[in-house]
Protein backbone atom coordinates (compact mmCIF):
# COMPACT_ATOMS: atom_id res chain seq x y z
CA UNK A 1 17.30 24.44 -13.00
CA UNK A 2 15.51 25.37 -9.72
CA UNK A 3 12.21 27.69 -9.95
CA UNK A 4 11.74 28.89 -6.14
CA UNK A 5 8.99 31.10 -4.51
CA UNK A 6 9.95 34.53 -4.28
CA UNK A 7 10.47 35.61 -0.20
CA UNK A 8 7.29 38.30 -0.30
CA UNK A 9 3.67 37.87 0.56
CA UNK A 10 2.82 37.87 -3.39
CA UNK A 11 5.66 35.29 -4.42
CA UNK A 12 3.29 32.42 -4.22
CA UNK A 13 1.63 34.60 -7.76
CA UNK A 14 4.42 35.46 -8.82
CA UNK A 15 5.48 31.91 -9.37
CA UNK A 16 1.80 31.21 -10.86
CA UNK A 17 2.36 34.34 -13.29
CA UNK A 18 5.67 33.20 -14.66
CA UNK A 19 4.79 30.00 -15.16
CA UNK A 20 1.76 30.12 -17.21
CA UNK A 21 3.98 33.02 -19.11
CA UNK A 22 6.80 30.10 -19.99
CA UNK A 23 3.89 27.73 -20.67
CA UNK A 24 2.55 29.85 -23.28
CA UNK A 25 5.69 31.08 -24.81
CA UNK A 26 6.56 27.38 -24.99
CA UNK A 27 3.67 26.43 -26.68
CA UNK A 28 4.49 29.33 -29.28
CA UNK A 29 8.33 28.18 -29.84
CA UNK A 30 6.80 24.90 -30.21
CA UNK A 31 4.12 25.46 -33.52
CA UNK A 32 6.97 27.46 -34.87
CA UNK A 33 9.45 24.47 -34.51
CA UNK A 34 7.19 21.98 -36.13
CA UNK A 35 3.85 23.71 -36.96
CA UNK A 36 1.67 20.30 -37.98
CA UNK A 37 2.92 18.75 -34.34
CA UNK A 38 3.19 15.42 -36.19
CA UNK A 39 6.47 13.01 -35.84
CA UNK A 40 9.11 13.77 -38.73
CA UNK A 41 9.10 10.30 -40.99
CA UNK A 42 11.41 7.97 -40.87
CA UNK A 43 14.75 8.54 -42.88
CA UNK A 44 14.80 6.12 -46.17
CA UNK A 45 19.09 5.26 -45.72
CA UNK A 46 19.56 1.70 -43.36
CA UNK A 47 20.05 2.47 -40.15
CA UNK A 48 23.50 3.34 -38.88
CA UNK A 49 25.45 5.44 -36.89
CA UNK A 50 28.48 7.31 -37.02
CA UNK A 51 31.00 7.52 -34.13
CA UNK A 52 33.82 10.23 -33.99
CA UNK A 53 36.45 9.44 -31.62
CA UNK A 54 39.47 11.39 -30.53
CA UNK A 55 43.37 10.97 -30.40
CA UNK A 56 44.84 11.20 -26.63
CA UNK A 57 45.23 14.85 -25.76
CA UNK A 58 42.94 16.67 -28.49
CA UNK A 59 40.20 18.66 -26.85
CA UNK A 60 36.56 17.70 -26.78
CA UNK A 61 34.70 14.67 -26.45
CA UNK A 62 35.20 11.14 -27.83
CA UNK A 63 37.06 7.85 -26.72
């Protein structure tokens, strides 16, 4: 994504004003996400990972 100046003599503000805007309505999706801030814990199952792979010619993603 690419933020630019707005092309008039008040763009420079502009710029300022919407960013502190997103900063702060950031900051607000963010307590709502995870309210305490703290790291989630660590899951108790062994560590592992599942991979999905595809046949030749289905749609989507996977080898």
């Amino acid at each position: 994504m690419l933020l630019s100046v707005a092309p008039f003599p008040d763009g420079l503000v502009a710029m300022a004003n919407f960013c502190r805007v997103l900063a702060r309505e950031s900051a607000r999706l963010a307590a709502e996400i995870d309210p305490d801030g703290e790291p989630a814990p660590p899951e108790l199952q062994p560590g592992w990972h599942w991979v999905a792979s595809n046949s030749p010619g289905e749609s989507g993603a996977g080898i």
